[in-house]
PDB file of N, CA and C in Angstrom:
ATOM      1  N   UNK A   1      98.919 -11.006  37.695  1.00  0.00           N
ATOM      2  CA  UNK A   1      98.508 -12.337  38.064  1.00  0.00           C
ATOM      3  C   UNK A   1      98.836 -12.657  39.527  1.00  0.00           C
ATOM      4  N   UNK A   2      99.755 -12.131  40.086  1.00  0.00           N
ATOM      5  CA  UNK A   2     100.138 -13.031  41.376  1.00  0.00           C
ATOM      6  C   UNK A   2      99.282 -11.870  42.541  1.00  0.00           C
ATOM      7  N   UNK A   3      98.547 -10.861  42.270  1.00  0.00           N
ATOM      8  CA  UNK A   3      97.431 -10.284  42.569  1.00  0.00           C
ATOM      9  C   UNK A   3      96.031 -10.901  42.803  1.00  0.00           C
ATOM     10  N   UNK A   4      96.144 -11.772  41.862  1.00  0.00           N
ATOM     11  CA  UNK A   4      94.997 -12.175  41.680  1.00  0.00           C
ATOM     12  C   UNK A   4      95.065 -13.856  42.928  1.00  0.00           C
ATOM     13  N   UNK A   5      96.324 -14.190  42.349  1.00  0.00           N
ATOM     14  CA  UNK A   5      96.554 -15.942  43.091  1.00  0.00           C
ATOM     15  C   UNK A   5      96.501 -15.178  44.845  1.00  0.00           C
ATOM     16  N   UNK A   6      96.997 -13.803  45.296  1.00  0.00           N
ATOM     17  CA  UNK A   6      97.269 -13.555  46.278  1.00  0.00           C
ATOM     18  C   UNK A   6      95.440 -13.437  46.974  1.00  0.00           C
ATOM     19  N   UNK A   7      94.960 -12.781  46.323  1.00  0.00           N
ATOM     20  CA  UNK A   7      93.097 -12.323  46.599  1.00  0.00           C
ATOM     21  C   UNK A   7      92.843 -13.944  46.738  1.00  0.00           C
ATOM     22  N   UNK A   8      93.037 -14.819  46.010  1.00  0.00           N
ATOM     23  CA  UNK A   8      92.405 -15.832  45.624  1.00  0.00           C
ATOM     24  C   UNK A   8      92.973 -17.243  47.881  1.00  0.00           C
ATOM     25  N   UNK A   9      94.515 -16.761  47.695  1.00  0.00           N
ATOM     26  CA  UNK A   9      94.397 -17.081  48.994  1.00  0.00           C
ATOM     27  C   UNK A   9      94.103 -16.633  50.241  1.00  0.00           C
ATOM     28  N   UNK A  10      93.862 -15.445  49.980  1.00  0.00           N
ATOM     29  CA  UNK A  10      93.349 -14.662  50.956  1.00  0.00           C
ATOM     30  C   UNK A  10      91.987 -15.013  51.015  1.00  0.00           C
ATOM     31  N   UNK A  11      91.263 -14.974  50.478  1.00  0.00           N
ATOM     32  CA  UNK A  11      89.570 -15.684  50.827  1.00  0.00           C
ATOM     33  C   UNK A  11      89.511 -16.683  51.401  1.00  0.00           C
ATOM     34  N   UNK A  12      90.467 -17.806  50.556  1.00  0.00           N
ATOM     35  CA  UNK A  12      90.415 -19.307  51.259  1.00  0.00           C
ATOM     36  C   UNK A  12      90.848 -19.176  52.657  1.00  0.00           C
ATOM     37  N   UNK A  13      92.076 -18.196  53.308  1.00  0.00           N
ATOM     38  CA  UNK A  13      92.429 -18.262  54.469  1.00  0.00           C
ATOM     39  C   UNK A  13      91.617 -17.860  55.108  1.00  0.00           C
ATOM     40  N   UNK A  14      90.693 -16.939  55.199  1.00  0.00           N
ATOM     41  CA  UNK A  14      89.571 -15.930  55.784  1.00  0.00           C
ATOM     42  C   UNK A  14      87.895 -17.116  55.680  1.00  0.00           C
ATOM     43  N   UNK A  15      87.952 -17.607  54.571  1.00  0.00           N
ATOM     44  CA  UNK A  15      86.869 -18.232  54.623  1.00  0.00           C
ATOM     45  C   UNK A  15      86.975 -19.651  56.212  1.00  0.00           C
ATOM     46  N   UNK A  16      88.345 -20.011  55.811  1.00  0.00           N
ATOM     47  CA  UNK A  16      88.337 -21.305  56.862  1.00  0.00           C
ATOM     48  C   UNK A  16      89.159 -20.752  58.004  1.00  0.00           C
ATOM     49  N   UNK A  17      89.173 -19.399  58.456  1.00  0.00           N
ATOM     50  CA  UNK A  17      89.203 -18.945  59.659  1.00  0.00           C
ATOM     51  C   UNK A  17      90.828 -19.653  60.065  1.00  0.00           C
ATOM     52  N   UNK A  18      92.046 -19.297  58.960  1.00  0.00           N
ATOM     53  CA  UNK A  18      93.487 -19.840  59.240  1.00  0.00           C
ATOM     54  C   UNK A  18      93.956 -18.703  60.064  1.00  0.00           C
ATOM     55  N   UNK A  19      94.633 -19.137  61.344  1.00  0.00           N
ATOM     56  CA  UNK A  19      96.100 -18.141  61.980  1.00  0.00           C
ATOM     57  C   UNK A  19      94.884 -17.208  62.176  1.00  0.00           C
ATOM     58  N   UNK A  20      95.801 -16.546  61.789  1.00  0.00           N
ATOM     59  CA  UNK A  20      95.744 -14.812  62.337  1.00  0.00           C
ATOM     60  C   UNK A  20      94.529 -14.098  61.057  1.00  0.00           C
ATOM     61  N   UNK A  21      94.764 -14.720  59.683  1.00  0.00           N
ATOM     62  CA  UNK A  21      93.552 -14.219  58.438  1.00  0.00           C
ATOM     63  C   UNK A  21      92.371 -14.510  59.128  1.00  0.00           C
ATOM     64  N   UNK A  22      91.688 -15.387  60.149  1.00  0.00           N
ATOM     65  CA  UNK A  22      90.499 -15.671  60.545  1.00  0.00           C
ATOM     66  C   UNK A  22      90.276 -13.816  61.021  1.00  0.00           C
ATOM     67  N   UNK A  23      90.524 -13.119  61.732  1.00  0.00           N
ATOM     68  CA  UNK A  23      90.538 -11.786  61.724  1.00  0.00           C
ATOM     69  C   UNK A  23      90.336 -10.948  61.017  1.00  0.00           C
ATOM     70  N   UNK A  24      91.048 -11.268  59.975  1.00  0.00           N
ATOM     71  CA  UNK A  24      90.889 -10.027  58.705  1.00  0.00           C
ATOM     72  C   UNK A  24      89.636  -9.874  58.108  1.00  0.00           C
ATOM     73  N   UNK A  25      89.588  -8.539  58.193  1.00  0.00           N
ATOM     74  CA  UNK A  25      88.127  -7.764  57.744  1.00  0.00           C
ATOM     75  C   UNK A  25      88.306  -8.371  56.064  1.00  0.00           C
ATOM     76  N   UNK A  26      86.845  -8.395  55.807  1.00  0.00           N
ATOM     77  CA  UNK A  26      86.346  -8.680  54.099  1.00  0.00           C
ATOM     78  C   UNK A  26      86.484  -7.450  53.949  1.00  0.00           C
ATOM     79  N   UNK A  27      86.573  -6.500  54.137  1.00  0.00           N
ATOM     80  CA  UNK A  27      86.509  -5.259  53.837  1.00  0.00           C
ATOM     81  C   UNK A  27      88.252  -5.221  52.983  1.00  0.00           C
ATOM     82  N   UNK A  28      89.141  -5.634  53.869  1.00  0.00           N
ATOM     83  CA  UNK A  28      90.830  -5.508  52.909  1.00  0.00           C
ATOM     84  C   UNK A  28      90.943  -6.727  51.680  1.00  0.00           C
ATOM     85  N   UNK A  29      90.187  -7.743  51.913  1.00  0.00           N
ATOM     86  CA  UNK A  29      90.507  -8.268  50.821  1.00  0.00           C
ATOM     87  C   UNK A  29      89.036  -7.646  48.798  1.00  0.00           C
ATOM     88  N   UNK A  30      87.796  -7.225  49.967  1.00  0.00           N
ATOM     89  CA  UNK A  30      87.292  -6.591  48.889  1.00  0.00           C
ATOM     90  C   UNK A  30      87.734  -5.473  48.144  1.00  0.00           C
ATOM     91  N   UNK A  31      89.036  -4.833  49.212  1.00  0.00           N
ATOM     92  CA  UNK A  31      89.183  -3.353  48.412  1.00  0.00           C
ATOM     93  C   UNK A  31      90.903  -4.117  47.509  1.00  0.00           C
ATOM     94  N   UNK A  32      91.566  -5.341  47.607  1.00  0.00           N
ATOM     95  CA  UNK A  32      92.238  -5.687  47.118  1.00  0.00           C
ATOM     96  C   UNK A  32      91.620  -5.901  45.417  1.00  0.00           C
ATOM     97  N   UNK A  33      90.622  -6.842  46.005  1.00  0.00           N
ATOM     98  CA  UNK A  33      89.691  -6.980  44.641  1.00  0.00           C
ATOM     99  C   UNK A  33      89.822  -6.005  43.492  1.00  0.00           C
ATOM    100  N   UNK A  34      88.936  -4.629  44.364  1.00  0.00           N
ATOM    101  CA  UNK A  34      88.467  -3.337  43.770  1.00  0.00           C
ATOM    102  C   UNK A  34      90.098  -2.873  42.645  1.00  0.00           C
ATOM    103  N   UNK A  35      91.411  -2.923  43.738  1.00  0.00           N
ATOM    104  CA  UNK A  35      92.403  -2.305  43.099  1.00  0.00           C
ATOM    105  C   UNK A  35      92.694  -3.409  41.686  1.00  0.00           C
ATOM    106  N   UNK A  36      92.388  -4.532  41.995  1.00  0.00           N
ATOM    107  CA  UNK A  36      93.086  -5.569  40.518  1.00  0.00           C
ATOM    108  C   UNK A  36      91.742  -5.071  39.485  1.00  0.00           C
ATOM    109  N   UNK A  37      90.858  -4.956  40.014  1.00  0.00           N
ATOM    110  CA  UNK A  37      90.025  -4.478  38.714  1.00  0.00           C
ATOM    111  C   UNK A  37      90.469  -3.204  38.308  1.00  0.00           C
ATOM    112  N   UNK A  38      90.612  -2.204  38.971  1.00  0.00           N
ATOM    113  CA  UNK A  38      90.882  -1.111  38.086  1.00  0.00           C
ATOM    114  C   UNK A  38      92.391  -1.257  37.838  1.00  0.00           C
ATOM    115  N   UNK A  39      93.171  -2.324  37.947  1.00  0.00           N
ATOM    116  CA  UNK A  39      94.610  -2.162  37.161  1.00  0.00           C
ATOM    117  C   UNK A  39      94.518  -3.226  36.184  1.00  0.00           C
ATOM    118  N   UNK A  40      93.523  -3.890  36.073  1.00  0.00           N
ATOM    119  CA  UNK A  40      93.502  -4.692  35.185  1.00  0.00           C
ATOM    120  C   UNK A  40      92.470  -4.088  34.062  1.00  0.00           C
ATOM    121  N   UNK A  41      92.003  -3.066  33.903  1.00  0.00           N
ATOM    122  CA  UNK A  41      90.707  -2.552  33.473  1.00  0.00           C
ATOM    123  C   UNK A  41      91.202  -1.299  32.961  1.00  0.00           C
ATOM    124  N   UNK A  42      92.006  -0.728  33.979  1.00  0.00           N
ATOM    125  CA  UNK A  42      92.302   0.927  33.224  1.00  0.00           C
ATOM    126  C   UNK A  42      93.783   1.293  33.299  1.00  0.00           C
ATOM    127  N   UNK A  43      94.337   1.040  34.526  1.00  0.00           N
ATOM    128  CA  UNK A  43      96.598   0.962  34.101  1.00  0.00           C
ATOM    129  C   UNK A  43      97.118   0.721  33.456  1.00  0.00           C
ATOM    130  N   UNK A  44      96.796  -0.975  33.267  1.00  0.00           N
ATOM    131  CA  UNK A  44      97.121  -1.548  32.578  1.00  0.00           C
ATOM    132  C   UNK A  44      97.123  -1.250  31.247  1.00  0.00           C
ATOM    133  N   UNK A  45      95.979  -0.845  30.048  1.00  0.00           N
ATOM    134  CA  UNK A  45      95.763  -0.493  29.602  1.00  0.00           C
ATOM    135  C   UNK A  45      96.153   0.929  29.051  1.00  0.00           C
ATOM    136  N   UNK A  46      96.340   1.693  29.685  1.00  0.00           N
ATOM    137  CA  UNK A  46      96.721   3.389  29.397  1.00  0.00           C
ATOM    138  C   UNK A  46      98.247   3.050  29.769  1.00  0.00           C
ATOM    139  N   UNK A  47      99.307   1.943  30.488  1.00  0.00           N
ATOM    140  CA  UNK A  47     100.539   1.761  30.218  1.00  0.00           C
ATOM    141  C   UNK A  47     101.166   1.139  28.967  1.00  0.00           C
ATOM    142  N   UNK A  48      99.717   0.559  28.676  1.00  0.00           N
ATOM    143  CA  UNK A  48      99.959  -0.108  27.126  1.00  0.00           C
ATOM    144  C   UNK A  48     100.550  -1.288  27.696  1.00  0.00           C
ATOM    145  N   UNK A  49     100.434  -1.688  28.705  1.00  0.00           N
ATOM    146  CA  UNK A  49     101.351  -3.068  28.961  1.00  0.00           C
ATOM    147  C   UNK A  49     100.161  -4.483  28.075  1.00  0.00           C
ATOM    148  N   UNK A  50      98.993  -4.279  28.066  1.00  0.00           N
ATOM    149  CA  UNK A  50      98.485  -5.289  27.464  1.00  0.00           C
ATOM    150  C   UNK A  50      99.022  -5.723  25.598  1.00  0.00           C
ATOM    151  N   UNK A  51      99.376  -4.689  25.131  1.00  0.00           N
ATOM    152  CA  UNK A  51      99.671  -4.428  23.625  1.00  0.00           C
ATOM    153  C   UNK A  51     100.954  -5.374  23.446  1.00  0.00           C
ATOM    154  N   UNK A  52     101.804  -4.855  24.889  1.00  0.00           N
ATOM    155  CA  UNK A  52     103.617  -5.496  24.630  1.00  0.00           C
ATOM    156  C   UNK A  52     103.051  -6.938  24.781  1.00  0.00           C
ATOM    157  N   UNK A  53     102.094  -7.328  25.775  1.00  0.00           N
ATOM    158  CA  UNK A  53     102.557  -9.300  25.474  1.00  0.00           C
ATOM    159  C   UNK A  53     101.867  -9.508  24.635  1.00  0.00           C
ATOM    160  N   UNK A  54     100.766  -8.866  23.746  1.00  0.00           N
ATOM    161  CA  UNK A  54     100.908  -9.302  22.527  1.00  0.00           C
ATOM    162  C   UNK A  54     101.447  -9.139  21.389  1.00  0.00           C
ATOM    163  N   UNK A  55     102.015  -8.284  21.103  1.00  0.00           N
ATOM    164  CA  UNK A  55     103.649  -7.771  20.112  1.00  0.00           C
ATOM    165  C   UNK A  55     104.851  -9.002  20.707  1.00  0.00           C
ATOM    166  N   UNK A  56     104.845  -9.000  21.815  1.00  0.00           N
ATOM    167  CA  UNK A  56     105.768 -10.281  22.170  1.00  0.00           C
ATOM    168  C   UNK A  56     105.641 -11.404  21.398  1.00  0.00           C
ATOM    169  N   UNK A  57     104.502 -12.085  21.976  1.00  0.00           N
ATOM    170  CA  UNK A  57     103.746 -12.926  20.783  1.00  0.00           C
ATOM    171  C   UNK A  57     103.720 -13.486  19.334  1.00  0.00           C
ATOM    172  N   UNK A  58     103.235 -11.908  19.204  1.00  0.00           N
ATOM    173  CA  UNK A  58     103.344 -12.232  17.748  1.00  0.00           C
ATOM    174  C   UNK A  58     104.453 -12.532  17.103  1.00  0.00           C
ATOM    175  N   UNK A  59     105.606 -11.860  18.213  1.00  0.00           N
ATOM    176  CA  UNK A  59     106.832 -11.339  16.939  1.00  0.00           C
ATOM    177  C   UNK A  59     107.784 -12.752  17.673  1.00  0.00           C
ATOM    178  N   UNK A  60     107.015 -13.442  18.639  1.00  0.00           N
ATOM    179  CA  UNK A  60     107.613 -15.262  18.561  1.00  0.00           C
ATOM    180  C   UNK A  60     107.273 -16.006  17.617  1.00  0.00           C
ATOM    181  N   UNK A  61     105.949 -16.059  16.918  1.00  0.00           N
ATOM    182  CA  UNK A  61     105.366 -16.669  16.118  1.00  0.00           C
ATOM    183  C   UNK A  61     105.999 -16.742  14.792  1.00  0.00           C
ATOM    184  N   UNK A  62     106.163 -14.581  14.720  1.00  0.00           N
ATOM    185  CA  UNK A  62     106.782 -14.842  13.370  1.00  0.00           C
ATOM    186  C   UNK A  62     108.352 -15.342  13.911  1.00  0.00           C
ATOM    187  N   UNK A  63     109.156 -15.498  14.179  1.00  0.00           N
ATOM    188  CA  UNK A  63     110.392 -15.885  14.344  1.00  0.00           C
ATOM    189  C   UNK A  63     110.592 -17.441  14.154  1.00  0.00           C
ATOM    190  N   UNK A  64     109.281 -18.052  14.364  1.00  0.00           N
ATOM    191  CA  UNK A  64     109.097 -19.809  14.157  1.00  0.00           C
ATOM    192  C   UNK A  64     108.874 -19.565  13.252  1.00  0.00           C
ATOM    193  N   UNK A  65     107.658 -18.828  12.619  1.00  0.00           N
ATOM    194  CA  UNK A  65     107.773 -19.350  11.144  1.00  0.00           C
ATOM    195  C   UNK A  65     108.893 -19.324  10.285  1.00  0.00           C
ATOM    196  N   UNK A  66     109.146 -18.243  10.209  1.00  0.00           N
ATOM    197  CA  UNK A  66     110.541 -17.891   9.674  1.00  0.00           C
ATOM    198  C   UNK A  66     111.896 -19.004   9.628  1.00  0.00           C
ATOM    199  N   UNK A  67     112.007 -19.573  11.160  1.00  0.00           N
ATOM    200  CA  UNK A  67     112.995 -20.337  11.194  1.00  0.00           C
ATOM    201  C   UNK A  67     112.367 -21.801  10.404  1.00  0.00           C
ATOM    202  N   UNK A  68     110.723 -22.169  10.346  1.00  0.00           N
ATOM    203  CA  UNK A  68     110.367 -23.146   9.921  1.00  0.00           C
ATOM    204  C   UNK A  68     110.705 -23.086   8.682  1.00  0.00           C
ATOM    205  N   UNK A  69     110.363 -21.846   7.904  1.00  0.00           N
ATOM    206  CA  UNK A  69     110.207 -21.683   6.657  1.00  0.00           C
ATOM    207  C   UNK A  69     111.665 -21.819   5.937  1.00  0.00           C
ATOM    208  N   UNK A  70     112.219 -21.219   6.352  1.00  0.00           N
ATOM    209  CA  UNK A  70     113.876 -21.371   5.963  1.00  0.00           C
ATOM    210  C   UNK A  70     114.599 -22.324   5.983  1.00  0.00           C
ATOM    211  N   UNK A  71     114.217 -22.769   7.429  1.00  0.00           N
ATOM    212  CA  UNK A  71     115.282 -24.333   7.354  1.00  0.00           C
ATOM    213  C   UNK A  71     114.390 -25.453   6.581  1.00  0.00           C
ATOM    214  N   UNK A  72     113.675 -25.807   6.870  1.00  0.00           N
ATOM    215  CA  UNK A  72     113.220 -26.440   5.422  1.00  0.00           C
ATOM    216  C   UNK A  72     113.614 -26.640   3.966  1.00  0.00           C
ATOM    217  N   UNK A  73     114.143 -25.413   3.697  1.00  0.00           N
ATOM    218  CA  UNK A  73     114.474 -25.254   2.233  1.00  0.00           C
ATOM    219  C   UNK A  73     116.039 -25.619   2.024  1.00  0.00           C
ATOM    220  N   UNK A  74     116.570 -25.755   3.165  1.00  0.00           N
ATOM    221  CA  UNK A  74     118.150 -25.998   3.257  1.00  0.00           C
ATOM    222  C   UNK A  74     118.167 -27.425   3.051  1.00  0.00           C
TER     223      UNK A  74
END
């Protein structure tokens, strides 16, 4: 994500010609682009990191229920 917020100010700085980004080639922020797609598309993925925040997830969900379900009955 902070890949993405970073691409995302980098255009705005380049688009309205800020400092020193008025310079910077579209060319570094398109190949920034290029790299979040393929780590968001294929790294990511073959590290399995997408699987853990949802096993995270889930295994918060069940831990509420659980605590819902239980204390209730007390």
């Amino acid at each position: 994500m902070p890949m993405i917020i970073l691409i995302a100010i980098l255009v705005i700085l380049r688009f309205f010609e800020v400092w020193r980004f008025g310079q910077l080639s579209w060319w570094w922020i398109v190949a920034l682009m290029a790299l979040a797609f393929v780590w968001f598309e294929f790294i990511e993925k073959m590290l399995g990191l997408d699987k853990k925040k949802l096993h995270a997830d889930d295994a918060k969900r069940r831990k509420e229920r659980l605590a819902n379900s239980f204390g209730k009955r007390k």
